[in-house]
Protein backbone atom coordinates (compact mmCIF):
# COMPACT_ATOMS: atom_id res chain seq x y z
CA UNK A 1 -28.97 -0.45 -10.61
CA UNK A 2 -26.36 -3.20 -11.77
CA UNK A 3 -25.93 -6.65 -10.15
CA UNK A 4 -21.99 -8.05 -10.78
CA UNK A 5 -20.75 -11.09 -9.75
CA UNK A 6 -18.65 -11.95 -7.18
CA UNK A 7 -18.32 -13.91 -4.18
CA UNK A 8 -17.76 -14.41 -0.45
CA UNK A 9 -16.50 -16.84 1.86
CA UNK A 10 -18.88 -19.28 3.66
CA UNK A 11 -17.25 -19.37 7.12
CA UNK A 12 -18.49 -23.01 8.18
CA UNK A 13 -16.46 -24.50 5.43
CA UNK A 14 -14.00 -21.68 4.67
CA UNK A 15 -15.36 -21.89 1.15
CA UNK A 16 -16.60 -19.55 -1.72
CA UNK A 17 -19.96 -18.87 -2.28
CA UNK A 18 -21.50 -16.96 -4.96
CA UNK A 19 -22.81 -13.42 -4.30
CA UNK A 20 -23.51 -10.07 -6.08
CA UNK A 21 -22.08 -6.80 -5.93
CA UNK A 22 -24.84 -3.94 -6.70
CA UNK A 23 -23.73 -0.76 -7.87
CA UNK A 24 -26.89 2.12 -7.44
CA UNK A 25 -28.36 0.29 -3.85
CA UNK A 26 -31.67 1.95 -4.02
CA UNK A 27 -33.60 3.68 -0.63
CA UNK A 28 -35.91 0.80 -0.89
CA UNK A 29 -33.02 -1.58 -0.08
CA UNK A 30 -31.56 0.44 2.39
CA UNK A 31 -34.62 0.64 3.96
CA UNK A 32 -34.74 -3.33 3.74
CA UNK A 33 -31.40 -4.04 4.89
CA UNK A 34 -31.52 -1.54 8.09
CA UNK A 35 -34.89 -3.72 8.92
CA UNK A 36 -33.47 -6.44 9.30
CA UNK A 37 -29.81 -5.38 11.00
CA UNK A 38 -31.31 -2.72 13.22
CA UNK A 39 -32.53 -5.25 16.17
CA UNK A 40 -29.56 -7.26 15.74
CA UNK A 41 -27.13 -4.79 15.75
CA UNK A 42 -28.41 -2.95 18.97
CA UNK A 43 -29.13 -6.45 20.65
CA UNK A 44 -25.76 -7.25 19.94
CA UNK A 45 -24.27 -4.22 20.85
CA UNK A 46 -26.02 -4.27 24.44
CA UNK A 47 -24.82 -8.26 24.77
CA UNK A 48 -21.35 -6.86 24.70
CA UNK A 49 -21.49 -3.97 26.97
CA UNK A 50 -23.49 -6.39 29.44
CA UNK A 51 -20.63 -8.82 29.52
CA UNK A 52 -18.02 -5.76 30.12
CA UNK A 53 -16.71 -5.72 26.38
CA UNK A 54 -17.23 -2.76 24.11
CA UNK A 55 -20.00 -2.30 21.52
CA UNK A 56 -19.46 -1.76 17.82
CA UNK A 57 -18.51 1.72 17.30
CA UNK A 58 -21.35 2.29 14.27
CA UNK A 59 -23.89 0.46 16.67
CA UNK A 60 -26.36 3.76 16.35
CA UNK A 61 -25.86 3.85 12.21
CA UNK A 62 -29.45 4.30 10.84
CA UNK A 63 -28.70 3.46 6.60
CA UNK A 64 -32.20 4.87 6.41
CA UNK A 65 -31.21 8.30 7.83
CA UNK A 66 -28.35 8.06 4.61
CA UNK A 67 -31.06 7.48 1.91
CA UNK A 68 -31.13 11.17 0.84
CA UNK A 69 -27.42 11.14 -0.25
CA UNK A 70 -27.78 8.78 -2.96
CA UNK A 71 -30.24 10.91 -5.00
CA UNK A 72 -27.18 13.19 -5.45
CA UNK A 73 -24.82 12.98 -7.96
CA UNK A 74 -21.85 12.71 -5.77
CA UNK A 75 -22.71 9.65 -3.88
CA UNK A 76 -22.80 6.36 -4.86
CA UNK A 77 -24.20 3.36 -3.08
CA UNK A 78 -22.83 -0.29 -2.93
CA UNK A 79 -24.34 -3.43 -1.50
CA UNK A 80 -23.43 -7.49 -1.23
CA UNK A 81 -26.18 -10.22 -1.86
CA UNK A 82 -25.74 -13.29 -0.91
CA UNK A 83 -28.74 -16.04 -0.02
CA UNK A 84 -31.44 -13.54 -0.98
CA UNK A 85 -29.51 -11.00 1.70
CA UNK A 86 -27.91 -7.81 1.87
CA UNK A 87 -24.61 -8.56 3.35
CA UNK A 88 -23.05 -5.57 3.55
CA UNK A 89 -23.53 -1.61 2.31
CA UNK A 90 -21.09 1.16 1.91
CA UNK A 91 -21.86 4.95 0.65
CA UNK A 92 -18.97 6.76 -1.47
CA UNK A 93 -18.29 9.96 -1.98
CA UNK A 94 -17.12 11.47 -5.11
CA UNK A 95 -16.18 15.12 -5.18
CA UNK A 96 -15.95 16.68 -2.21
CA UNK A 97 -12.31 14.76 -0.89
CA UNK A 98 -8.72 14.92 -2.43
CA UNK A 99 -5.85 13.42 -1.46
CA UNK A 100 -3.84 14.90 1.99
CA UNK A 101 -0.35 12.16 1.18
CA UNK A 102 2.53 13.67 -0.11
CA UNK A 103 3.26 13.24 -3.96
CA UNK A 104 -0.73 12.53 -4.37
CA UNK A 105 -1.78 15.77 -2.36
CA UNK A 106 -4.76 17.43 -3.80
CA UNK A 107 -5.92 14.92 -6.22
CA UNK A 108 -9.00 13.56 -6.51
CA UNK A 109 -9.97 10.82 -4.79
CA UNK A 110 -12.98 8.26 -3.62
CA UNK A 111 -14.08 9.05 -0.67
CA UNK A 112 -15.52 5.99 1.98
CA UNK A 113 -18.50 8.02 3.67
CA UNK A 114 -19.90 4.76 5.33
CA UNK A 115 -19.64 1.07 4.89
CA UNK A 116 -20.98 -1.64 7.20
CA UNK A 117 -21.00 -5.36 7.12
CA UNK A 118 -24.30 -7.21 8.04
CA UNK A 119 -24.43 -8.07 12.14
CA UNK A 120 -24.66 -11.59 11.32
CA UNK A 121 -21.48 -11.39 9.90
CA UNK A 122 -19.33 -9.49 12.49
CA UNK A 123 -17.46 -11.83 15.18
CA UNK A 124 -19.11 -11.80 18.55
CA UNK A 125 -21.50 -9.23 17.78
CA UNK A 126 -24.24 -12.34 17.78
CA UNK A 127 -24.43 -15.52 19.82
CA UNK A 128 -23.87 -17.73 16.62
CA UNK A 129 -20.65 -17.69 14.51
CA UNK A 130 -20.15 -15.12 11.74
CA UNK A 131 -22.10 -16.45 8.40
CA UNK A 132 -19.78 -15.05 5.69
CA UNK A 133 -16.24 -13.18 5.18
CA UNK A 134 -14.93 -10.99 2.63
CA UNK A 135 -17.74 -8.56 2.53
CA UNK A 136 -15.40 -5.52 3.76
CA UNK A 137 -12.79 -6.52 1.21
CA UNK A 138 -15.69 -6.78 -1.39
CA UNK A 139 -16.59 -3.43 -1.00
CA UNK A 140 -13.32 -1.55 -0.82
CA UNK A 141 -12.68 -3.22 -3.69
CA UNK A 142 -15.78 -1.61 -5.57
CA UNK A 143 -15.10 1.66 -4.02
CA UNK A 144 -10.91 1.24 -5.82
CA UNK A 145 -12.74 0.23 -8.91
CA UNK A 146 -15.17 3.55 -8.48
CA UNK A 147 -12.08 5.41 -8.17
CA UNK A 148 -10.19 4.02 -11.32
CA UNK A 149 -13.34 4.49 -13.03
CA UNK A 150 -13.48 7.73 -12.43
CA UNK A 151 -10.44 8.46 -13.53
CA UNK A 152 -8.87 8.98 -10.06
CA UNK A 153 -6.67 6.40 -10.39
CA UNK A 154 -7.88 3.91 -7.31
CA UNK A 155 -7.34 6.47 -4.66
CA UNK A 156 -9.36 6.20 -1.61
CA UNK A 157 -9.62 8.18 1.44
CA UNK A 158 -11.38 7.59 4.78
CA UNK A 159 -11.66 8.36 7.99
CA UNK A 160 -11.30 5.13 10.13
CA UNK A 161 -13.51 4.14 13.35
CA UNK A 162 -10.50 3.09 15.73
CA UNK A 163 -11.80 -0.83 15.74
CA UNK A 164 -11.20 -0.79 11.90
CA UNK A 165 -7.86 0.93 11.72
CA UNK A 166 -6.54 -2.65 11.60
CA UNK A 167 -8.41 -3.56 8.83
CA UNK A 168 -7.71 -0.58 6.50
CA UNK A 169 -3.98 -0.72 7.56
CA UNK A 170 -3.12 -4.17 7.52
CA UNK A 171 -5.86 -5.88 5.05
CA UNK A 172 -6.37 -2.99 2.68
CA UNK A 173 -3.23 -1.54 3.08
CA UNK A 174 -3.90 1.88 3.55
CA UNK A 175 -1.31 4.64 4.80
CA UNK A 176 -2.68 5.98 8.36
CA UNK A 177 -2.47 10.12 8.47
CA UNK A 178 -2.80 12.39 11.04
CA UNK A 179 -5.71 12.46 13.61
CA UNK A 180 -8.27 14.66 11.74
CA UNK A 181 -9.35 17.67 14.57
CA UNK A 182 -12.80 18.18 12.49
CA UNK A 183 -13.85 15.12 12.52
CA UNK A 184 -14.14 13.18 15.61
CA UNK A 185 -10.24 13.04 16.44
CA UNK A 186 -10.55 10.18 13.90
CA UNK A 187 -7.50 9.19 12.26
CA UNK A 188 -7.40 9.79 8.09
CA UNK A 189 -6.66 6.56 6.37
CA UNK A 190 -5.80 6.75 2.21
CA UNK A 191 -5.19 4.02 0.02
CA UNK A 192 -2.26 5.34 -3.12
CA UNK A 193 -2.14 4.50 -6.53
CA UNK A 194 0.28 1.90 -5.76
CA UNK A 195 -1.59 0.00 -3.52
CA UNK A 196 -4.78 0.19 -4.87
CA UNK A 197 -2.83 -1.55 -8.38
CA UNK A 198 -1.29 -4.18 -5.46
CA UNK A 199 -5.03 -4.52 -4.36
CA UNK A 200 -6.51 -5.43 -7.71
CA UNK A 201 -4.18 -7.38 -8.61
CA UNK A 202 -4.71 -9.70 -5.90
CA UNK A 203 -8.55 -10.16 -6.54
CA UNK A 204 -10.16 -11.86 -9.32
């Protein structure tokens, strides 16, 4: 397990605030973090569906039930810390995924299995404000440097939960592809060489 630095925004004063990125989350952790989101997450969820709006889509997500993956070689596991907190968790995939967009199709790329940002940081999911931003943008941007790492040159492939296909289209950038028929009619979202360079080279 390796902590790096790197850092969030606090949204009361729209400033940064130190953090850590940690690269081999162990199943102790996960265990920790889906603790203390579990209640939240399905309190929150039911808030919204009482009031007539819909739930989070990952709602039911049990990071617990995910634990066994990361004793294989083809997962890895990412977290954020911030405040003594797990902030945020994703799971990538390393092997079994290559890329479906034209002049790229059929290399390798990093595939996004899972990734979830703490409750208390998701916008109307609890009564109070969100506590921090930047936590999904944190993590795809460990999951482009797993990919250049790797040697797969910062591709990334997904497939995207409808209420984030605005975030992996317009913040991340990635091209949309078809509606995948095997899994979930979800829609396949990839991020290129190109734009994983223009992504990096935006961050510090």
């Amino acid at each position: 397990m390796k902590r790096i630095p790197t850092s969030l925004v606090l949204k009361a004063t729209n400033e940064p605030v130190a953090a850590s990125l940690v690269e081999g989350v162990t199943g102790e952790m996960l265990e920790q973090a889906e603790l203390a989101w579990a209640a939240l997450r399905i309190e929150g969820a039911k808030r919204l569906q009482a009031a007539g709006r819909e739930a989070p889509q990952h709602w039911r997500w049990d990071w617990r039930r995910k634990s066994a993956k990361i004793n294989f070689m083809a997962y890895r596991c990412f977290g954020i810390e911030c405040a003594d907190e797990m902030q945020g968790l994703m799971l990538v995939n390393l092997t079994n995924y290559v890329s479906r967009m034209d002049g790229q199709r059929g290399k390798p790329l990093v595939y996004v299995d899972y990734i979830e940002t703490a409750p208390w940081n998701v916008k109307d999911l609890m009564p109070e404000p969100p506590r921090y931003g930047g936590v999904g943008v944190r993590l795809i941007e460990a999951a482009i440097r797993c990919s250049v790492d790797e040697g797969f040159g910062g591709r990334l492939g997904l497939h995207a939960l409808p209420q984030a296909e605005s975030f992996y289209e317009k913040t991340c950038e990635m091209t949309r592809g078809e509606i995948d028929r095997q899994y979930e009619n979800l829609f396949w979202f990839e991020l290129t060489t190109a734009n994983a360079k223009k992504f990096l080279g935006d961050k510090p």
